[in-house]
Protein backbone atom coordinates (compact mmCIF):
# COMPACT_ATOMS: atom_id res chain seq x y z
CA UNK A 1 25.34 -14.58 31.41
CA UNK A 2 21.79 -15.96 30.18
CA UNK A 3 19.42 -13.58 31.12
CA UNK A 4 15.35 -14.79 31.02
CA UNK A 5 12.33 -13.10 31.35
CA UNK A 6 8.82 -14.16 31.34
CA UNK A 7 6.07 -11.68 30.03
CA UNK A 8 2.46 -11.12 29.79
CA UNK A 9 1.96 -9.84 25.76
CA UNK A 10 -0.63 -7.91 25.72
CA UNK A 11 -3.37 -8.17 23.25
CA UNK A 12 -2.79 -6.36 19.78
CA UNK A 13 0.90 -6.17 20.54
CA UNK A 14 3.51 -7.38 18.37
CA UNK A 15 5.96 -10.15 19.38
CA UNK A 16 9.30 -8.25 18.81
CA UNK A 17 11.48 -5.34 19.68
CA UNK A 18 11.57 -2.85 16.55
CA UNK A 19 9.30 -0.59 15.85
CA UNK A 20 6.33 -1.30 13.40
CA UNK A 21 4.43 1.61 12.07
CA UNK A 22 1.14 1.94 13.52
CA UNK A 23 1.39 -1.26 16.08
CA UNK A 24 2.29 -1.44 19.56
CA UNK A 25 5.35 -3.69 20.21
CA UNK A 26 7.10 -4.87 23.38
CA UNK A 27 9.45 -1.95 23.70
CA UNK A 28 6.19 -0.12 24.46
CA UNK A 29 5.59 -2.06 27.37
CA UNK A 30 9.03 -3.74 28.88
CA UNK A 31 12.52 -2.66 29.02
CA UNK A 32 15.44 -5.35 28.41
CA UNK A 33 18.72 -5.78 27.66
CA UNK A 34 19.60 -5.38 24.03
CA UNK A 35 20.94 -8.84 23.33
CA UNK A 36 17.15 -10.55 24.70
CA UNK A 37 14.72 -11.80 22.79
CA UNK A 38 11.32 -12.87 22.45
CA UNK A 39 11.70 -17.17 22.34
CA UNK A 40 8.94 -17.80 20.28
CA UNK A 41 5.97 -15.71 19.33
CA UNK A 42 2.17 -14.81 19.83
CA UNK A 43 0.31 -13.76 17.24
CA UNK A 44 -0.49 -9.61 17.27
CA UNK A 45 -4.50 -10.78 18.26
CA UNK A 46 -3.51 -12.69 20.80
CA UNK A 47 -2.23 -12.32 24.49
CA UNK A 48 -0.60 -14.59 26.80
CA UNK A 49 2.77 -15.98 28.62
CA UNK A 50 6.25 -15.27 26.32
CA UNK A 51 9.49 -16.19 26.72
CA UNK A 52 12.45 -13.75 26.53
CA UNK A 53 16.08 -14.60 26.38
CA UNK A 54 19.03 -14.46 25.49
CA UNK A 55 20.20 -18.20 25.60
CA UNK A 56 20.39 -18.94 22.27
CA UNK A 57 20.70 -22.96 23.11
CA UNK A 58 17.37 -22.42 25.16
CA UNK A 59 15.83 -20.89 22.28
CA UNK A 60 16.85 -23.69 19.70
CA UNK A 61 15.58 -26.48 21.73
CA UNK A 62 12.23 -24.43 22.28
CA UNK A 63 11.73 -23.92 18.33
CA UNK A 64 13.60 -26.34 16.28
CA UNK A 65 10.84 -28.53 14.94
CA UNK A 66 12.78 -31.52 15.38
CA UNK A 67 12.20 -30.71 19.01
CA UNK A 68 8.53 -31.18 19.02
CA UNK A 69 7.25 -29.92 22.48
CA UNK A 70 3.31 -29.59 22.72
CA UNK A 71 2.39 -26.06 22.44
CA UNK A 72 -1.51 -25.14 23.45
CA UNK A 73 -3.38 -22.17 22.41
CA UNK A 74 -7.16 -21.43 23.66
């Protein structure tokens, strides 16, 4: 069943799951099922809306580049 979640990253917070030594990552801050993932990223100085799922066809239309959807950063 496609599960989706939409987050707030935090600022100075890694995009992903596993640990990194030294930098906070989402684990530290949300709890979800094993097979979801981040669709997409924000950079670790940056904070803002994100994407998690586990619908892999949602995630290949998001970020195939043949795709092309208007992304916008501030």
């Amino acid at each position: 069943m496609p599960r989706y979640f939409i987050i707030y990253k935090p600022f100075q917070v890694l995009s992903r799951f596993s640990a990194s030594e030294g930098k906070q990552t989402l684990k530290d801050f949300f709890t979800v099922p094993h097979d979801v993932y981040p669709a997409g990223r924000l950079d670790y100085d940056s904070e803002g809306l994100l994407l998690l799922t586990n619908d892999t066809n949602l995630n290949y239309q998001l970020l195939h580049p043949r795709f092309r959807y208007e992304r916008e950063y501030w």
